[in-house]
Each structure stands twice: as structure tokens, then as C-alpha cells.
N, C-alpha and C. Protein backbone atom coordinates (compact mmCIF):
# COMPACT_ATOMS: atom_id res chain seq x y z
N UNK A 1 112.95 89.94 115.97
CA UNK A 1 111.69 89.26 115.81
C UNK A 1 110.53 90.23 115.71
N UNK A 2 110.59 91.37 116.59
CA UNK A 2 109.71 92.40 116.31
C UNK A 2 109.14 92.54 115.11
N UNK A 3 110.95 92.97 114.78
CA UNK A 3 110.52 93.49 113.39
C UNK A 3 109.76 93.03 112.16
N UNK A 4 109.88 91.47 112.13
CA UNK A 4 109.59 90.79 110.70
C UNK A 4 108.22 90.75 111.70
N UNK A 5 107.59 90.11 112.66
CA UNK A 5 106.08 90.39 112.90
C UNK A 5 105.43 91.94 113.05
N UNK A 6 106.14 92.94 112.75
CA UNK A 6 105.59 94.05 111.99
C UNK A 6 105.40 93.81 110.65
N UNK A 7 106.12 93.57 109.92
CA UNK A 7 105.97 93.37 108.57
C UNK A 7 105.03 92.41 108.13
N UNK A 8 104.96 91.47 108.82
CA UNK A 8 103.81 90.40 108.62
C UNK A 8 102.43 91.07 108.94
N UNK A 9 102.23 91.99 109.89
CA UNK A 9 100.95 92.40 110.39
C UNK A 9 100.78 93.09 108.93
N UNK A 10 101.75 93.76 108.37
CA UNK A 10 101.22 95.20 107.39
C UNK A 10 100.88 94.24 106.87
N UNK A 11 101.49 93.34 106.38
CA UNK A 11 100.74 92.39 105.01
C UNK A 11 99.13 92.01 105.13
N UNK A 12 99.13 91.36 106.33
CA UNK A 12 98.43 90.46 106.57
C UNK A 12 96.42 91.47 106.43
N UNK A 13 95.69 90.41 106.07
CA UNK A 13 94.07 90.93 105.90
C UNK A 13 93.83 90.85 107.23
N UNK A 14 92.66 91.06 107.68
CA UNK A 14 91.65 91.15 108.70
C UNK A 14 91.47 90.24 109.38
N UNK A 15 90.99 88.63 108.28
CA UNK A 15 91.06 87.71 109.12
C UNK A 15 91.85 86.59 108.87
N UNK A 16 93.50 87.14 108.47
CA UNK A 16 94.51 86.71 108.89
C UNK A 16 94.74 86.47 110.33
N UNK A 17 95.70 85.54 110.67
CA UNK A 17 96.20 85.60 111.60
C UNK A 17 98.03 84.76 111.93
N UNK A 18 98.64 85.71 112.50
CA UNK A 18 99.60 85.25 112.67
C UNK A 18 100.26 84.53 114.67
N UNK A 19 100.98 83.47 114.90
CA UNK A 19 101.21 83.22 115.67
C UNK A 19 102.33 82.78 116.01
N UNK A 20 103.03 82.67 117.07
CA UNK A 20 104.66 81.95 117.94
C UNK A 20 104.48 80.76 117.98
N UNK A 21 105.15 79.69 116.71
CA UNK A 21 105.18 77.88 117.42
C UNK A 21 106.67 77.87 117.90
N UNK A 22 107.27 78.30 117.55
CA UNK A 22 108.31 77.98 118.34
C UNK A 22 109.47 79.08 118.72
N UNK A 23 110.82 78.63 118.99
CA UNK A 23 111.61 79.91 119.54
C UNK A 23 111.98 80.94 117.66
N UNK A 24 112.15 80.40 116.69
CA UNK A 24 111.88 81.34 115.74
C UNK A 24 110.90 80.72 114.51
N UNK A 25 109.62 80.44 115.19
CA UNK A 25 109.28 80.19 114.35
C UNK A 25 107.56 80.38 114.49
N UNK A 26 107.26 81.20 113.40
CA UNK A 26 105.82 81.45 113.47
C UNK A 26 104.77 80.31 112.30
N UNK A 27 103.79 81.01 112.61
CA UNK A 27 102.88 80.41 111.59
C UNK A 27 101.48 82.03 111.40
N UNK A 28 101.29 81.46 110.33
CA UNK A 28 100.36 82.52 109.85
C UNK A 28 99.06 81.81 108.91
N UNK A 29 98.31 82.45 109.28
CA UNK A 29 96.65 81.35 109.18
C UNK A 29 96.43 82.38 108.15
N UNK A 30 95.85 82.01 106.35
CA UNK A 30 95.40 82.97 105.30
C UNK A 30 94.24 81.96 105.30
N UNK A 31 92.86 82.40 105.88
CA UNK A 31 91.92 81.39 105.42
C UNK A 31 91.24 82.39 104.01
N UNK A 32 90.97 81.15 103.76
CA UNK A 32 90.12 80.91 101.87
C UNK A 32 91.18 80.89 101.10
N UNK A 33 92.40 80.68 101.06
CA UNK A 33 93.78 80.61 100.47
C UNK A 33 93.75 79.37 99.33
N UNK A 34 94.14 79.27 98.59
CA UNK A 34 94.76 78.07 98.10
C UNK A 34 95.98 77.82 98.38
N UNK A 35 96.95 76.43 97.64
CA UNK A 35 98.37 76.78 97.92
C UNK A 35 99.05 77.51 97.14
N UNK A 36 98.51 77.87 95.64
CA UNK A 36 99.25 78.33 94.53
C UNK A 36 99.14 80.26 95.45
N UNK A 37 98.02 80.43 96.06
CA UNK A 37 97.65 81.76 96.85
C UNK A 37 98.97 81.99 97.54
N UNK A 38 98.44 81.26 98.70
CA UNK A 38 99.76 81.30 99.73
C UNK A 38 100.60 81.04 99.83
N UNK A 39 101.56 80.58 98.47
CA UNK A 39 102.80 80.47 97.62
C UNK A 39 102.87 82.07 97.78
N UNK A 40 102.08 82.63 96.69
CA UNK A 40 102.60 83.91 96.37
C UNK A 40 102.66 85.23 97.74
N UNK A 41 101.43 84.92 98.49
CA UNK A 41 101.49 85.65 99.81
C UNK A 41 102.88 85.11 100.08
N UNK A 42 103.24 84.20 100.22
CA UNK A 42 104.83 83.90 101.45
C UNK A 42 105.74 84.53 100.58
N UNK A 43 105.78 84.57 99.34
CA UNK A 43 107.02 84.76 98.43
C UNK A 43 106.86 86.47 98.37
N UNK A 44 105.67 87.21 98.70
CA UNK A 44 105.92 88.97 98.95
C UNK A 44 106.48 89.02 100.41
N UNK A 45 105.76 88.22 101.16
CA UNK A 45 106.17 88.25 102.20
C UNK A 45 107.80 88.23 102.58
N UNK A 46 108.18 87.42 102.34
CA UNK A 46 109.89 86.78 101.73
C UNK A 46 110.17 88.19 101.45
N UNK A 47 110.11 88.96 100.49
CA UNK A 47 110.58 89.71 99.69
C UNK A 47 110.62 90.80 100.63
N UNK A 48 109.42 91.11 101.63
CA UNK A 48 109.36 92.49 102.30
C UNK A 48 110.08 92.20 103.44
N UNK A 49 110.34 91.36 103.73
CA UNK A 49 111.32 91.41 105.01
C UNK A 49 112.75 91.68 104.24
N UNK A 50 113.19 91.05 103.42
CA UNK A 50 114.39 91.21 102.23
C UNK A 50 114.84 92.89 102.50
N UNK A 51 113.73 93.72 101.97
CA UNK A 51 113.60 94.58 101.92
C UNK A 51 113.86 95.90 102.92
N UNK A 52 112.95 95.23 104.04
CA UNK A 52 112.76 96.41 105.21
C UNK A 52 113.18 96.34 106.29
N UNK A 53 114.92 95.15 106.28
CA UNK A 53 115.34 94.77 107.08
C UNK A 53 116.88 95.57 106.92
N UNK A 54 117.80 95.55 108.04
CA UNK A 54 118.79 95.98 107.75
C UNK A 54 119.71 95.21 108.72
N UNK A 55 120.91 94.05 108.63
CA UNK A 55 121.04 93.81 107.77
C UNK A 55 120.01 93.10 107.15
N UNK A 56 120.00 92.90 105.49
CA UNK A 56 118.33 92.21 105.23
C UNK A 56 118.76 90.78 105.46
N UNK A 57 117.14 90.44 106.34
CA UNK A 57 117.02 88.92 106.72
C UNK A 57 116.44 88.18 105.18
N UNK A 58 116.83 86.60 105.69
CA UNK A 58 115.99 85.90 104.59
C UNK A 58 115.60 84.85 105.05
N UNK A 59 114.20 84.10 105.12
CA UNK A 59 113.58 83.61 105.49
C UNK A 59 113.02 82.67 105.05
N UNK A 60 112.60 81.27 105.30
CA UNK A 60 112.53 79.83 105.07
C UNK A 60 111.13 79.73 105.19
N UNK A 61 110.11 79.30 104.21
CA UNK A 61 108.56 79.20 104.86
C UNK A 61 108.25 77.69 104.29
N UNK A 62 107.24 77.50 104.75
CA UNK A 62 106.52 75.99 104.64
C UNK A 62 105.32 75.85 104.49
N UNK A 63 104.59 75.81 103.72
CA UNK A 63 103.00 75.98 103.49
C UNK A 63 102.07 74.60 103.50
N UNK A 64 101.08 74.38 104.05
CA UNK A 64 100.16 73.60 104.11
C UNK A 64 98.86 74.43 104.34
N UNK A 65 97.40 73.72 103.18
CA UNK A 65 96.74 74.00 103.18
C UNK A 65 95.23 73.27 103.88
N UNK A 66 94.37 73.98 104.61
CA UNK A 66 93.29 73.02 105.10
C UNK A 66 91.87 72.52 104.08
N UNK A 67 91.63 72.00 103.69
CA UNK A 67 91.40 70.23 104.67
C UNK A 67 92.38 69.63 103.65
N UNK A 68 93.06 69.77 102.44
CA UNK A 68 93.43 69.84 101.26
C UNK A 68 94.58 68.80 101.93
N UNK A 69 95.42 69.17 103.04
CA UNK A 69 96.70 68.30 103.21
C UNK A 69 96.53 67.60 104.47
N UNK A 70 95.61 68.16 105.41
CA UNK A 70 94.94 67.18 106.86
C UNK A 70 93.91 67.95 107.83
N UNK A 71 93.17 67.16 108.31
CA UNK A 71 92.39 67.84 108.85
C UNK A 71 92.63 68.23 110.30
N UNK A 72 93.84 67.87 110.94
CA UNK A 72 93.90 68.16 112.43
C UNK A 72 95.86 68.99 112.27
N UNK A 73 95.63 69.90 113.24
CA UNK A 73 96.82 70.52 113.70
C UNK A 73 98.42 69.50 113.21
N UNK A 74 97.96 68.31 113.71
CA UNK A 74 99.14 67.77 113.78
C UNK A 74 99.56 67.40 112.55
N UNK A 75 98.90 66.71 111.50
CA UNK A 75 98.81 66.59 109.95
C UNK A 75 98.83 68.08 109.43
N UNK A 76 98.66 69.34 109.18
CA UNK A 76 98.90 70.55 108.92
C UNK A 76 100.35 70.69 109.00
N UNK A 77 101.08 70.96 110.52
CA UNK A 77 102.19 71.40 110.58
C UNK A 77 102.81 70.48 110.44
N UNK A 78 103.03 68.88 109.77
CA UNK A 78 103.71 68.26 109.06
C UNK A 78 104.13 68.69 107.94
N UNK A 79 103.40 68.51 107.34
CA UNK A 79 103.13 69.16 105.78
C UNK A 79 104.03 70.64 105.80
N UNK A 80 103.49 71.73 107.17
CA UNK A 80 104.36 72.75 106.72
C UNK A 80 105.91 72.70 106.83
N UNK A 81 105.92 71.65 108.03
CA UNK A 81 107.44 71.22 108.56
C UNK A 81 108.15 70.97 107.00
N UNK A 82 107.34 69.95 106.34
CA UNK A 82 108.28 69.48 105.40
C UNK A 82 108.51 70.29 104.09
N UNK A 83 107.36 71.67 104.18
CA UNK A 83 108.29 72.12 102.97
C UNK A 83 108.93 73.39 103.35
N UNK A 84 109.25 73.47 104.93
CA UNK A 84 110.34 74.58 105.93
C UNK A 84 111.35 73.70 105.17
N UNK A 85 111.65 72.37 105.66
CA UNK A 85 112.72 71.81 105.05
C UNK A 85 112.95 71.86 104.00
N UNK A 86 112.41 71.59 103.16
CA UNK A 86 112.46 71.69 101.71
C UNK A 86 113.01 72.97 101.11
N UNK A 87 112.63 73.88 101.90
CA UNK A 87 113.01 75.60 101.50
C UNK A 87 114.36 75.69 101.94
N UNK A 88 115.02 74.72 103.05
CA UNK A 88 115.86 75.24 103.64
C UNK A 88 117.26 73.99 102.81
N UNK A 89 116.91 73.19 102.02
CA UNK A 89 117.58 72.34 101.43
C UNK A 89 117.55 72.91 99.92
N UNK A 90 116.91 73.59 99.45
CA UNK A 90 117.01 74.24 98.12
C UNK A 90 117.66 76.08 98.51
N UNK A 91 118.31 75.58 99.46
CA UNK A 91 119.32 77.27 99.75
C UNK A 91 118.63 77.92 100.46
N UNK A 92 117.62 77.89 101.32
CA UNK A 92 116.87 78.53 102.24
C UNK A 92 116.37 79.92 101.09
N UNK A 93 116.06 80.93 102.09
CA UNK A 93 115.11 81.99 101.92
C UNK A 93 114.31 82.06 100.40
N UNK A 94 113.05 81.14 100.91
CA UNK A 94 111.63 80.45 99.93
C UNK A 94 111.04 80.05 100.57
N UNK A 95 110.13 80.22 100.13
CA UNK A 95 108.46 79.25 100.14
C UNK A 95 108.78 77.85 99.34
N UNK A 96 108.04 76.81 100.44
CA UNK A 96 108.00 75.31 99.85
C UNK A 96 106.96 74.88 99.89
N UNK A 97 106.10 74.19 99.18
CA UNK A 97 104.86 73.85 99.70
C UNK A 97 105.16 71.89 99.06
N UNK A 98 104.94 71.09 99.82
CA UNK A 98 104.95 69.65 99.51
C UNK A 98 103.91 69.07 99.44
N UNK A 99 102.71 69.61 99.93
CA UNK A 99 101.45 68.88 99.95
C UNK A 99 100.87 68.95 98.13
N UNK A 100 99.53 68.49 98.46
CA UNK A 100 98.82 68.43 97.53
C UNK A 100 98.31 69.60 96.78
N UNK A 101 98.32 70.22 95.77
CA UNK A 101 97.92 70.90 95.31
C UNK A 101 96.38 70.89 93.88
């Protein structure tokens, strides 16, 4: 776990932020993002853990954007829940985004 939240820090801007929701599972805040944005942030992201892992990991993401898919916590990580799933039903290690674009 270290490791891939090293790799997330290198990525990540200034006023990124990344956090622990659950036992493997983070979330990472790109504000001024769109989703077509933070498609492509998750999908380098994806790629550098691929990369700088040994054995290499691969990883399932879920994107929701604010106010765009809800305005409170709980409507957000729906949205991301459902396209974790979505990533993980199209063969896992991807970015899904289900909301609105």
C-alpha cells in the first residue's frame, strides 16, 4: 500500500489530495478536473503503478465529478462506487466513470 500511495503523491499537484476510505481503498480529490481530465489522470496513474511495481499491480478506479454528479459526499462516492464496479466487470485494471459527463 505504501508503495502505490508513493506513486500517487509523485503524480499528484499541490492541491491534490489523496485519502484512506477503506481497507484498500483510496480516493483522490483533482479539483478543477473534468471527467474526460480525470479519466486521463487515473488512466497514467493506472499505468505508473503497472510500471513501478514488482510484481506489477493493476488497479480498478471509479471517477465522479463535483457538483456535475452530486453535491454531498454520499452522492459523489456513489457515482465513484459504480464505475469501481464497472472497471472491475469490464476485466478490472481501468478507469470507469458512469456519471454525467
Amino acid at each position: 500500500m505504501k508503495q502505490l500511495v508513493s506513486i500517487a503523491f509523485s503524480a499528484l499537484r499541490e492541491d491534490d489530495s489523496i485519502g484512506r476510505y477503506g481497507g484498500d481503498e483510496f480516493f483522490i480529490i483533482l479539483p478543477d478536473q473534468t471527467a474526460s481530465q480525470a479519466i486521463k489522470i487515473a488512466d497514467r496513474f493506472r499505468q505508473n503503478v503497472m510500471e513501478q511495481t514488482e510484481p506489477p499491480y493493476t488497479i480498478s478506479i471509479g471517477i465522479s465529478t463535483y457538483p456535475w454528479d452530486g453535491e454531498s459526499h454520499k452522492e459523489l462516492i456513489k457515482i465513484a462506487d459504480d464505475g469501481l464496479y464497472k472497471s472491475k466487470e469490464l476485466g478490472r485494471n481501468r478507469a470507469s466513470y458512469t456519471g454525467y459527463l
